[in-house]
PDB file of N, CA and C in Angstrom:
ATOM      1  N   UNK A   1       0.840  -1.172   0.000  1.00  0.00           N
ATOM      2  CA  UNK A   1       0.000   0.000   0.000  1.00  0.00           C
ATOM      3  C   UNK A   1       0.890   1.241   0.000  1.00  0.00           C
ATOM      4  N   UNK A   2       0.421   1.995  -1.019  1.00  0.00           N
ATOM      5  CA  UNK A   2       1.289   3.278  -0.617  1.00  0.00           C
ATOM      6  C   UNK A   2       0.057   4.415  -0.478  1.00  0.00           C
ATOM      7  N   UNK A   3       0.308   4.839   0.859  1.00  0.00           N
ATOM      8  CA  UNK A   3      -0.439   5.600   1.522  1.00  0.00           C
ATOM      9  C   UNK A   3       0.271   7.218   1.234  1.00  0.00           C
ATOM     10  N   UNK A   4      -0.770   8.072   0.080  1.00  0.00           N
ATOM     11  CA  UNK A   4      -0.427   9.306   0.000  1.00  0.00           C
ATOM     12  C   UNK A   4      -1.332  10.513   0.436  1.00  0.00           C
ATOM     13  N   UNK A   5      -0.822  11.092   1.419  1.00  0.00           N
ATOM     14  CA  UNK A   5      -1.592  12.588   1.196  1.00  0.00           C
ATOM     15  C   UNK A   5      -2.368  13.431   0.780  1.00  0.00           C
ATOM     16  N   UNK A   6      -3.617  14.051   1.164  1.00  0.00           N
ATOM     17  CA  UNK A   6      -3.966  15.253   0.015  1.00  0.00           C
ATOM     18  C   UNK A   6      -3.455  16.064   1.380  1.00  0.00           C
ATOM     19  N   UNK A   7      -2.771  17.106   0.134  1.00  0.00           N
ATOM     20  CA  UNK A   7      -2.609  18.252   0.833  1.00  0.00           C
ATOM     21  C   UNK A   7      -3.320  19.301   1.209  1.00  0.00           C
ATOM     22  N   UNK A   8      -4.630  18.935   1.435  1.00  0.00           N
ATOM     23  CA  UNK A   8      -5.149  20.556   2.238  1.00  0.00           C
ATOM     24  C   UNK A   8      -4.969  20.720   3.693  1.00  0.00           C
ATOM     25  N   UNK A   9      -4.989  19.295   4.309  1.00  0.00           N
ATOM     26  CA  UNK A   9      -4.716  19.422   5.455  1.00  0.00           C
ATOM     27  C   UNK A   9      -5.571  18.797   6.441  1.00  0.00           C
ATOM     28  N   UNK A  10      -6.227  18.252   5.575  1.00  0.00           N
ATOM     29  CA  UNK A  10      -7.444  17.458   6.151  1.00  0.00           C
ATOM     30  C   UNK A  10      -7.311  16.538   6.898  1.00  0.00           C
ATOM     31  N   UNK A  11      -6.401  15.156   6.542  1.00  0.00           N
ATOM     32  CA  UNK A  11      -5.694  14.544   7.020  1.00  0.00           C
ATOM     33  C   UNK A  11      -6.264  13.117   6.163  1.00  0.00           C
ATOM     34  N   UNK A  12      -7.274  13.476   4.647  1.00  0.00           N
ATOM     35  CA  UNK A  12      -7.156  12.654   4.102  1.00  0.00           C
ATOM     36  C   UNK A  12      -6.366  11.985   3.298  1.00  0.00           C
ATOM     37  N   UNK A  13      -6.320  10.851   2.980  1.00  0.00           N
ATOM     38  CA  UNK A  13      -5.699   9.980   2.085  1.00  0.00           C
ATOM     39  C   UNK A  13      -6.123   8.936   0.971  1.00  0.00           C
ATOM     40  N   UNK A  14      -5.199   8.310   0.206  1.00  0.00           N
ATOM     41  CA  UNK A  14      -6.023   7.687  -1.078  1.00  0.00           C
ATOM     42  C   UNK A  14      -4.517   6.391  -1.006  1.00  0.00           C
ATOM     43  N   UNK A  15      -5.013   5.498  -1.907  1.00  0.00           N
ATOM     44  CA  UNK A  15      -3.725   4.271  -1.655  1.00  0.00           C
ATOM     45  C   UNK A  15      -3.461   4.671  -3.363  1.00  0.00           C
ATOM     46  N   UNK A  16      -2.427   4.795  -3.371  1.00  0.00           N
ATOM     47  CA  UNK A  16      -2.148   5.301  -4.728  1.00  0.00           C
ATOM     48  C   UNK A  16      -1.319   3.809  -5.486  1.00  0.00           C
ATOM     49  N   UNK A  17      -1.947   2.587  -4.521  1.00  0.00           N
ATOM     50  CA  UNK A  17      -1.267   1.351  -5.500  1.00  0.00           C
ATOM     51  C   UNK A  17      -2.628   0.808  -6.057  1.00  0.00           C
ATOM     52  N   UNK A  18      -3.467   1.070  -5.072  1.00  0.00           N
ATOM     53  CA  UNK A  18      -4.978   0.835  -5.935  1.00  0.00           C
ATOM     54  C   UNK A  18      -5.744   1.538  -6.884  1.00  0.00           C
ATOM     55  N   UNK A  19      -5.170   2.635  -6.500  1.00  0.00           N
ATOM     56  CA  UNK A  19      -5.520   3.956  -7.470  1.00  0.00           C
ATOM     57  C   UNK A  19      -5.209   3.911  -9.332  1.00  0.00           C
ATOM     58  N   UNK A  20      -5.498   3.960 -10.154  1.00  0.00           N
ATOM     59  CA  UNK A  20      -5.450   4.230 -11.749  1.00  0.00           C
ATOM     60  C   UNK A  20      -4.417   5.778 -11.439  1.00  0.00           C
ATOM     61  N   UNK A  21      -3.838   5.827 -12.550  1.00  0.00           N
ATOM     62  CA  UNK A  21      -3.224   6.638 -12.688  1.00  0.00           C
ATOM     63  C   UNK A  21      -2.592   7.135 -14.089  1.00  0.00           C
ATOM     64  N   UNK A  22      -3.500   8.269 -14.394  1.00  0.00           N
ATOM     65  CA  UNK A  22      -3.631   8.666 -15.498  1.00  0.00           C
ATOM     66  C   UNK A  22      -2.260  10.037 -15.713  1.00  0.00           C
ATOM     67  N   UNK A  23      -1.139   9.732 -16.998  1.00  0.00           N
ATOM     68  CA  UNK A  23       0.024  10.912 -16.984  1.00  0.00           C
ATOM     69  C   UNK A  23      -0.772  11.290 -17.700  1.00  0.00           C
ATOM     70  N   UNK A  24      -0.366  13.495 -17.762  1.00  0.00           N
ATOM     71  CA  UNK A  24      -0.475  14.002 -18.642  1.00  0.00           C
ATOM     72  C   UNK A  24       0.366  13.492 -20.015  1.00  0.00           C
ATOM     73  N   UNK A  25      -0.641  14.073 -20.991  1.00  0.00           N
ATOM     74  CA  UNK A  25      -0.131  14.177 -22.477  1.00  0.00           C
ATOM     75  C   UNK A  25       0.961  15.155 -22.662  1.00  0.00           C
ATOM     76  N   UNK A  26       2.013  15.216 -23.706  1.00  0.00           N
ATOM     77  CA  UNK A  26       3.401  16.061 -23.770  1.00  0.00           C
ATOM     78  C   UNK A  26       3.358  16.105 -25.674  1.00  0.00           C
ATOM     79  N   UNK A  27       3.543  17.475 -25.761  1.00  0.00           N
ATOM     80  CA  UNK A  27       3.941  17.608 -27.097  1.00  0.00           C
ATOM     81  C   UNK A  27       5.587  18.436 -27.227  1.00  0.00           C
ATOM     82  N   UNK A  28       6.021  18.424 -28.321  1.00  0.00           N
ATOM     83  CA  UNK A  28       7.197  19.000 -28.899  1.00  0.00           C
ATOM     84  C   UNK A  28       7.101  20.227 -29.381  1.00  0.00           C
ATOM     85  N   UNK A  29       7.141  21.464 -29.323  1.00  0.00           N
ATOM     86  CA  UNK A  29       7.055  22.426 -29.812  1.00  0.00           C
ATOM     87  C   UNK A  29       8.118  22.991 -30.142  1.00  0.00           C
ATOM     88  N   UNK A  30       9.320  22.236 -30.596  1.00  0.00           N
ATOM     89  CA  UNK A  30      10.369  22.268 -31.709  1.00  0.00           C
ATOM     90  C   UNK A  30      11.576  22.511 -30.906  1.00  0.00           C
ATOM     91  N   UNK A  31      11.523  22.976 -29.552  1.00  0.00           N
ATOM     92  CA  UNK A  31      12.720  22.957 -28.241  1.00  0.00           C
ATOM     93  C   UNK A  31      12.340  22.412 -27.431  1.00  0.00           C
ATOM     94  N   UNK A  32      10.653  22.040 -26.879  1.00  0.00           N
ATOM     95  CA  UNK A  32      10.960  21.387 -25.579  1.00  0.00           C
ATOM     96  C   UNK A  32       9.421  20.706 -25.643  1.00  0.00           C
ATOM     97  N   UNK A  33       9.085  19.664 -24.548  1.00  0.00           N
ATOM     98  CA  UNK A  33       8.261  18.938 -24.608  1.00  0.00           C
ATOM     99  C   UNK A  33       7.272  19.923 -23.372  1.00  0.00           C
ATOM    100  N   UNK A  34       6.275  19.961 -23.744  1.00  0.00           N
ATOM    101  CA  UNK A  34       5.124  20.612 -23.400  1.00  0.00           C
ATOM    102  C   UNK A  34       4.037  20.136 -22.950  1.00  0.00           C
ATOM    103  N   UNK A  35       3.307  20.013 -21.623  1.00  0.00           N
ATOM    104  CA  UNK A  35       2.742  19.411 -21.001  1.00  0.00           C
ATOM    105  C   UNK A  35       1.083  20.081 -21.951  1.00  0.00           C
ATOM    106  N   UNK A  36       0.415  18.772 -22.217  1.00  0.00           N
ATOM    107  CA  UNK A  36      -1.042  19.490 -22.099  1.00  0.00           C
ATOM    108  C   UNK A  36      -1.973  19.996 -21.301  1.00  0.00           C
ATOM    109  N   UNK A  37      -1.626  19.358 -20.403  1.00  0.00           N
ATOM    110  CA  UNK A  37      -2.434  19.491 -18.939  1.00  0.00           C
ATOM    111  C   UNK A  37      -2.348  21.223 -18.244  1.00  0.00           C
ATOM    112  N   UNK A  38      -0.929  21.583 -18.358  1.00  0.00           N
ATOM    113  CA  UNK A  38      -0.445  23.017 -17.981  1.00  0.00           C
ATOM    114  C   UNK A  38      -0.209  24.137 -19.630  1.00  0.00           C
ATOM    115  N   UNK A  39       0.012  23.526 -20.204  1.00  0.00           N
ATOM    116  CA  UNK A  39       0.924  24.436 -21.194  1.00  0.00           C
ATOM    117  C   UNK A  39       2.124  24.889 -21.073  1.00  0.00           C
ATOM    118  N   UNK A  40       2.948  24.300 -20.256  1.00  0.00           N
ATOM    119  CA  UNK A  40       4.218  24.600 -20.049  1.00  0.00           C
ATOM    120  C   UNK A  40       5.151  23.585 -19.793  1.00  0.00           C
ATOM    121  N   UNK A  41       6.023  23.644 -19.569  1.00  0.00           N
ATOM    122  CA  UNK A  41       7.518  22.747 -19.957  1.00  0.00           C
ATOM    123  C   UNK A  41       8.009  22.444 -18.578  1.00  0.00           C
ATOM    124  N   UNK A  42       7.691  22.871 -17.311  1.00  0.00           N
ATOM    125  CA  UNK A  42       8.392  22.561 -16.350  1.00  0.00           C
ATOM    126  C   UNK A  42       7.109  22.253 -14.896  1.00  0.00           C
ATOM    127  N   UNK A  43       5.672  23.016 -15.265  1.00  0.00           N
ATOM    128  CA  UNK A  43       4.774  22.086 -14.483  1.00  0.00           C
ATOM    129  C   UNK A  43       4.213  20.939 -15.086  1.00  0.00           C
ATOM    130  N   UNK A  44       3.343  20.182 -14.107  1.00  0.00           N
ATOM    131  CA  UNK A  44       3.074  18.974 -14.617  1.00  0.00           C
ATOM    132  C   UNK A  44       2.006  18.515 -13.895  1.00  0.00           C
ATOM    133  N   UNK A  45       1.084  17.499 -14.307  1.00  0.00           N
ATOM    134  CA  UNK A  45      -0.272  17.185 -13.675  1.00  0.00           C
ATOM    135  C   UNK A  45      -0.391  15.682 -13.776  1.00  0.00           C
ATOM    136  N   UNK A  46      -1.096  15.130 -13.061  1.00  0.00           N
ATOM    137  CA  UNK A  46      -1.275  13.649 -13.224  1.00  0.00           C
ATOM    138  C   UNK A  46      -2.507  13.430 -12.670  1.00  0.00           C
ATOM    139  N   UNK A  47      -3.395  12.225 -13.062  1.00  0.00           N
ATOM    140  CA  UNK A  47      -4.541  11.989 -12.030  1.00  0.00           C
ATOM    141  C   UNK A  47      -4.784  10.728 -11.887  1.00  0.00           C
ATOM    142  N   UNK A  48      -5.247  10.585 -10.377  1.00  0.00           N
ATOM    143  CA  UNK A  48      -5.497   9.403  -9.711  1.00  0.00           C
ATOM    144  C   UNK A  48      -7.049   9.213 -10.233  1.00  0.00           C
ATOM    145  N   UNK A  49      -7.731   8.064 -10.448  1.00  0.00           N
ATOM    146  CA  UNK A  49      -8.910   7.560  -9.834  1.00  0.00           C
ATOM    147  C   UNK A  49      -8.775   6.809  -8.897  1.00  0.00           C
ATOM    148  N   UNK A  50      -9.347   6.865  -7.880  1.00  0.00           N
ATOM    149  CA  UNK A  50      -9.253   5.727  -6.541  1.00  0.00           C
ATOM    150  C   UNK A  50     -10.051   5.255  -6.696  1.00  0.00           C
ATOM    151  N   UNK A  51     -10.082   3.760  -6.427  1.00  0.00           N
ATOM    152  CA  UNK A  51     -11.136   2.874  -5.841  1.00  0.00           C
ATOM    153  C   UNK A  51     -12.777   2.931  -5.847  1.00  0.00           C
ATOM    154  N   UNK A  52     -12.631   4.466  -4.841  1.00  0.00           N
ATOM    155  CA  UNK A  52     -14.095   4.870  -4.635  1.00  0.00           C
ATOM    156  C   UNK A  52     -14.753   5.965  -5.333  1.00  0.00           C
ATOM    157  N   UNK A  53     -13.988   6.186  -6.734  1.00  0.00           N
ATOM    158  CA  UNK A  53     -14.690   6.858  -7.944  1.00  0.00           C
ATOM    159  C   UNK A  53     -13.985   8.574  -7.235  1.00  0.00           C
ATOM    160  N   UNK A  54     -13.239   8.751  -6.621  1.00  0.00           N
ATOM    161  CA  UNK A  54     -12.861   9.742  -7.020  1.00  0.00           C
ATOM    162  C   UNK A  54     -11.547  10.453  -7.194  1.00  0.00           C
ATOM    163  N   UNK A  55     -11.343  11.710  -8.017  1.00  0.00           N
ATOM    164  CA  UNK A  55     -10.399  12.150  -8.608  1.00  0.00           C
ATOM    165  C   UNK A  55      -9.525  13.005  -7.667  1.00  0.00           C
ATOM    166  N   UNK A  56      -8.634  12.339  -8.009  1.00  0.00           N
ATOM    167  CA  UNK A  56      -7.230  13.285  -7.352  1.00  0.00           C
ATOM    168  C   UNK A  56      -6.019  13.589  -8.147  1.00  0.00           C
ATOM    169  N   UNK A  57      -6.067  15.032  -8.479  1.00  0.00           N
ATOM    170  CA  UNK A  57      -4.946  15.764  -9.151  1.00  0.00           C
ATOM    171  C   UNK A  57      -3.832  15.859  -8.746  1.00  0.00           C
ATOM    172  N   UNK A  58      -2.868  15.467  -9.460  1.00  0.00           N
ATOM    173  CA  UNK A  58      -1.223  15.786  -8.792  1.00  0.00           C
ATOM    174  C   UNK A  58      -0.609  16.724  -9.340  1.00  0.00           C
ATOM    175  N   UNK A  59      -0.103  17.700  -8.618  1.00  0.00           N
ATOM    176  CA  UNK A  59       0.334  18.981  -9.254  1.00  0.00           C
ATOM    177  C   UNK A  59       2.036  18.793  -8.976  1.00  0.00           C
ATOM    178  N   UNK A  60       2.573  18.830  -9.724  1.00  0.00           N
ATOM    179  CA  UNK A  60       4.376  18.738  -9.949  1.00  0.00           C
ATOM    180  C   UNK A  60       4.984  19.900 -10.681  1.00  0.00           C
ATOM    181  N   UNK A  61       6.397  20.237 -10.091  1.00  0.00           N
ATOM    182  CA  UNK A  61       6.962  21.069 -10.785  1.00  0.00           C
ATOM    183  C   UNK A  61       8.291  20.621 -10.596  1.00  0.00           C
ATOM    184  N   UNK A  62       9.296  21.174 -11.759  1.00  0.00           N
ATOM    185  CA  UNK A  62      10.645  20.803 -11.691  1.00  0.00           C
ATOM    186  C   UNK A  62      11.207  22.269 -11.605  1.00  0.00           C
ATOM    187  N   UNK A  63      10.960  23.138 -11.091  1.00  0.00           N
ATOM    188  CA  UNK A  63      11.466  24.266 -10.306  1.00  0.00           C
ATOM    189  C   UNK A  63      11.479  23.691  -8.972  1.00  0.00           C
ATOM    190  N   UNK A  64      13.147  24.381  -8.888  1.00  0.00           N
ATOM    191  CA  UNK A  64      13.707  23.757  -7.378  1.00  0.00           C
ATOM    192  C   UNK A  64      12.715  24.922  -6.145  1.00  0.00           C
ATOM    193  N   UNK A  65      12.264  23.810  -5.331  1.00  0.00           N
ATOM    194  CA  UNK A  65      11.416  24.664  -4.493  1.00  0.00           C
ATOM    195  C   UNK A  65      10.096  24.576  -4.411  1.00  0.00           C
ATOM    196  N   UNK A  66       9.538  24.142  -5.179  1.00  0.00           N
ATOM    197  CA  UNK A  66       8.182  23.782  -5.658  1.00  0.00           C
ATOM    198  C   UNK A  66       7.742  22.866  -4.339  1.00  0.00           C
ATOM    199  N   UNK A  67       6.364  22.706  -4.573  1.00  0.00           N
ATOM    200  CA  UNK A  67       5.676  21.637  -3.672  1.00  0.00           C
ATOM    201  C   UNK A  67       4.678  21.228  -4.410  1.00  0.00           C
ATOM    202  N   UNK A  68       5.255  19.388  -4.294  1.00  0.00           N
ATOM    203  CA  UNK A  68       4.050  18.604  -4.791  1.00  0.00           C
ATOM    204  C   UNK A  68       3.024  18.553  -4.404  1.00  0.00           C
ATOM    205  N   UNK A  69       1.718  18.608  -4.724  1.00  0.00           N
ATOM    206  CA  UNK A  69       0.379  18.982  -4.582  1.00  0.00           C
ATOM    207  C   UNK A  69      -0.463  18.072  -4.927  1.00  0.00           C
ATOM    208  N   UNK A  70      -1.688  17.176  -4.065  1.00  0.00           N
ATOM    209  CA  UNK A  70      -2.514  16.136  -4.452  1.00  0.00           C
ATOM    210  C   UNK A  70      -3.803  16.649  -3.642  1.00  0.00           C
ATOM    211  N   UNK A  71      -4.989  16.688  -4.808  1.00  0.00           N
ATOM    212  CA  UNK A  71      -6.093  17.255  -4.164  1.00  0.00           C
ATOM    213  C   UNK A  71      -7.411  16.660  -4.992  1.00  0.00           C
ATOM    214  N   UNK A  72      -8.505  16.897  -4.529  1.00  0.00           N
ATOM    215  CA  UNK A  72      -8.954  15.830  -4.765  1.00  0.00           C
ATOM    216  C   UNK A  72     -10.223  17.280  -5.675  1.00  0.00           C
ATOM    217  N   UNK A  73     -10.486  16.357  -6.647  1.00  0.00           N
ATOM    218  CA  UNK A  73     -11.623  17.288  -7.471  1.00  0.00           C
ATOM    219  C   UNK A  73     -12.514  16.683  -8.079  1.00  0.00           C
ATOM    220  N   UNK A  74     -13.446  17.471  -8.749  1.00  0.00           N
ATOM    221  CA  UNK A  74     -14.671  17.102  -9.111  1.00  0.00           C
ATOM    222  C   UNK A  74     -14.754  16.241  -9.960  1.00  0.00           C
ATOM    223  N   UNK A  75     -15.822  15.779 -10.722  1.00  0.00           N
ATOM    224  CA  UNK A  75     -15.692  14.567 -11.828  1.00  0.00           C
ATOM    225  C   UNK A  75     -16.035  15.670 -13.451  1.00  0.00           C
ATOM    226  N   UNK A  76     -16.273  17.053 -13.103  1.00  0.00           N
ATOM    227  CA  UNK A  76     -16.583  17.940 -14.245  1.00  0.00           C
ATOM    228  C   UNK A  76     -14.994  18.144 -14.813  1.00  0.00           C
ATOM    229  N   UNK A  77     -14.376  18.763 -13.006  1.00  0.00           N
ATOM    230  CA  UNK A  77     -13.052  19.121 -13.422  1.00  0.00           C
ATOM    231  C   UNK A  77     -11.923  17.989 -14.197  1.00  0.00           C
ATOM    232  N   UNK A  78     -12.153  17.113 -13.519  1.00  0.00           N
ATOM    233  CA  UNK A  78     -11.654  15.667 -14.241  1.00  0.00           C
ATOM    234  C   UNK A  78     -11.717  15.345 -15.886  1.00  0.00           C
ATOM    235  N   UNK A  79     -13.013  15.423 -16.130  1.00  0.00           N
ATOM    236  CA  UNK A  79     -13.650  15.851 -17.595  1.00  0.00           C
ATOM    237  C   UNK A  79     -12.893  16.551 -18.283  1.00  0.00           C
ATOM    238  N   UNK A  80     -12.852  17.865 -17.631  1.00  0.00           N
ATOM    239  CA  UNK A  80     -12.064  18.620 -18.555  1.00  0.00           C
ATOM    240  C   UNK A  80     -10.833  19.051 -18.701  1.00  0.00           C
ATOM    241  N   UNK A  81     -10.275  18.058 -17.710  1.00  0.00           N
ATOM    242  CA  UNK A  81      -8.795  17.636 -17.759  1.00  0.00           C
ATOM    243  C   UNK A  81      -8.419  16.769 -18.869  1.00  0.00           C
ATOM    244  N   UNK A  82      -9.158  15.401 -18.745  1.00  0.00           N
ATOM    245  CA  UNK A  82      -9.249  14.201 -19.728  1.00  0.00           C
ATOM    246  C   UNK A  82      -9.265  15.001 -21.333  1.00  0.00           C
ATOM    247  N   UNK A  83     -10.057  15.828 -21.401  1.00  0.00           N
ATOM    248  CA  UNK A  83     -10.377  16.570 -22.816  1.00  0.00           C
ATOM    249  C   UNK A  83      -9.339  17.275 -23.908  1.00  0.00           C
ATOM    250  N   UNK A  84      -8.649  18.049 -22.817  1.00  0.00           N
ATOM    251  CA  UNK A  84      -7.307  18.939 -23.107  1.00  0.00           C
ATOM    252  C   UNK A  84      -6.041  17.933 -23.480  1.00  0.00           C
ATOM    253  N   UNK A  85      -6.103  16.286 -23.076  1.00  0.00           N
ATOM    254  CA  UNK A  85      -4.657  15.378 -23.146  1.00  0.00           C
ATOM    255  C   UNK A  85      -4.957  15.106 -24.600  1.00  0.00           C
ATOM    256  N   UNK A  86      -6.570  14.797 -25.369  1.00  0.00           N
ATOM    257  CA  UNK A  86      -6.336  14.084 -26.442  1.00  0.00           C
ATOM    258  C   UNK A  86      -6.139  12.884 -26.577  1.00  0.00           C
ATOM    259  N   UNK A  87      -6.579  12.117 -25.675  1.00  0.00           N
ATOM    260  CA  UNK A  87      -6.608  10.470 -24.850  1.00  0.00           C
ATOM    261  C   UNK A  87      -7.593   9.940 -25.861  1.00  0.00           C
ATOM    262  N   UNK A  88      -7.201   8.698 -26.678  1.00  0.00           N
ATOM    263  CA  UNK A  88      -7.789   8.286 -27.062  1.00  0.00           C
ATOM    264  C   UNK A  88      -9.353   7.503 -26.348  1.00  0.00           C
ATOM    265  N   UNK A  89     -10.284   6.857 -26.672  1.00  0.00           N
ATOM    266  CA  UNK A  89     -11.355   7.113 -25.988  1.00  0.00           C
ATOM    267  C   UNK A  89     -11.063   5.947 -24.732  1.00  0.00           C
ATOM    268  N   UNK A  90     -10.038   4.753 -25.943  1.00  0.00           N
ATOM    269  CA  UNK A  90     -10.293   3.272 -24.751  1.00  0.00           C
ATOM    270  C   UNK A  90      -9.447   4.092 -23.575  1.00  0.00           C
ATOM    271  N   UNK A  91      -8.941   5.075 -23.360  1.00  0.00           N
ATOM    272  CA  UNK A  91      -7.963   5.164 -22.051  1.00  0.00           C
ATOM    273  C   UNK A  91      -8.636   6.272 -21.199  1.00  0.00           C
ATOM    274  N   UNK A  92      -9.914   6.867 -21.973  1.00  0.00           N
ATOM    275  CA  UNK A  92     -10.870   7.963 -21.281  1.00  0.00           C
ATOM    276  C   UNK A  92     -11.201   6.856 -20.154  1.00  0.00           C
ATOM    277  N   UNK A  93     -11.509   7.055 -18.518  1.00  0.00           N
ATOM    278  CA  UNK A  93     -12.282   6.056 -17.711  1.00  0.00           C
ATOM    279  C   UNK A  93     -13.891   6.317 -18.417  1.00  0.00           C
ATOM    280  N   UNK A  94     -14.540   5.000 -18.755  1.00  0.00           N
ATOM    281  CA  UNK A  94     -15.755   4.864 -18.486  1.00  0.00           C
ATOM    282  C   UNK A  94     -16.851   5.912 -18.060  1.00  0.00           C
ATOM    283  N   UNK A  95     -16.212   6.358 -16.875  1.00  0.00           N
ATOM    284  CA  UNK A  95     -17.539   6.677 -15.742  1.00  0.00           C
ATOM    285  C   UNK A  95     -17.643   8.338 -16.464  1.00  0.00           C
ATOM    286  N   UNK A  96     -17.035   9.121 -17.514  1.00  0.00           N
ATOM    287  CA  UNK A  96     -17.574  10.440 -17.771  1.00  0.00           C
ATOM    288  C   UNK A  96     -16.872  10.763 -19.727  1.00  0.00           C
ATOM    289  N   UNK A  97     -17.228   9.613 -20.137  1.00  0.00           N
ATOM    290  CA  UNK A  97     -16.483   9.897 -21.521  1.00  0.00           C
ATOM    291  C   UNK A  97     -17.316  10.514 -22.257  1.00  0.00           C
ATOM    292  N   UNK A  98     -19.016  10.868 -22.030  1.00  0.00           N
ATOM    293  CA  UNK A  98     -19.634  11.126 -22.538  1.00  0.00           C
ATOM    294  C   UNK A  98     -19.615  12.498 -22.032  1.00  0.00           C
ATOM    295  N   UNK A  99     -19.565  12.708 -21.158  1.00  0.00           N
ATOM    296  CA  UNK A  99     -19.251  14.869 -20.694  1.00  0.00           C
ATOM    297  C   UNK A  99     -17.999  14.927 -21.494  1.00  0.00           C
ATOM    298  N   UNK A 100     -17.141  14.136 -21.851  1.00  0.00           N
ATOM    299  CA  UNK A 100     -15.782  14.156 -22.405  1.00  0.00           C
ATOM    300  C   UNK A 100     -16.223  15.137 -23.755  1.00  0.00           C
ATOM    301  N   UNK A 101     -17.051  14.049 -24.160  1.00  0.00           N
ATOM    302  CA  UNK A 101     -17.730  14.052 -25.367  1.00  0.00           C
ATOM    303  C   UNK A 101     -18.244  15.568 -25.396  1.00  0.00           C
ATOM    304  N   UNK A 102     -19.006  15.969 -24.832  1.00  0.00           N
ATOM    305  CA  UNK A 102     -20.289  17.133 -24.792  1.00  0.00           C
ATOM    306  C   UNK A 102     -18.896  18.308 -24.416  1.00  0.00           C
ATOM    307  N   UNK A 103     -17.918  18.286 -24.458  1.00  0.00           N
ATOM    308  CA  UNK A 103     -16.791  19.800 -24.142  1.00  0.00           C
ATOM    309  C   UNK A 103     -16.345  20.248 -24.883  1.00  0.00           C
ATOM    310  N   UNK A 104     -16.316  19.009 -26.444  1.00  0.00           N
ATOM    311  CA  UNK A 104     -15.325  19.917 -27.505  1.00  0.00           C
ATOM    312  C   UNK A 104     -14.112  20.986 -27.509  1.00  0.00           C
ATOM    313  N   UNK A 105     -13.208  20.712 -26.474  1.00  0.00           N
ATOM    314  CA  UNK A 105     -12.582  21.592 -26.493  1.00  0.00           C
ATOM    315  C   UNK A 105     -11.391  21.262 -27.999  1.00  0.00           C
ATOM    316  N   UNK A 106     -11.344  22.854 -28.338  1.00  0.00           N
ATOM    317  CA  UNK A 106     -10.792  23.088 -29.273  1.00  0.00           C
ATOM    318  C   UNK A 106      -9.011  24.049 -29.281  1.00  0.00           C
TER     319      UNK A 106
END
């Protein structure tokens, strides 16, 4: 079991070996690889599904100093996280591919 943190302070937690764990998408923009999730080259995002259907965001940075960040969010915000990577559909989870669907983001 690996027992991780959300950081608000709550003193909840999620087992992040049972957990799914979805990386952001990365493109090339001709010098550096580019997160979809942020739009930038040195933050970074990841998301858990746990067990019990819900979403937890991991916020990363490779600026020295930074603090890793795990918090837990909605299934809209999730949505429109999933939308922005360009995830093909079999790797969308199930439980909201159809709000996936209804966002069109462009």
């Amino acid at each position: 079991m690996k027992r991780v943190s959300l950081t608000n302070g709550n003193g909840a937690w999620f087992d992040a070996d049972k957990a799914e764990l979805y990386k952001e998408n990365t493109y090339h923009n001709g010098n550096n690889w580019i997160s979809k999730a942020t739009g930038d080259q040195f933050t970074h995002e990841f998301i858990f599904m746990t067990k019990s259907g819900k979403f937890i965001l991991n916020c990363w940075s490779q600026w020295q100093g930074s603090v890793e960040t795990y918090e837990e969010i909605s299934k809209e915000e999730a949505a429109a996280w999933f939308a922005k990577q360009d995830f093909q559909d079999n790797e969308i989870p199930e439980v909201f591919r159809s709000e996936i669907a209804a966002l069109e983001i462009e």
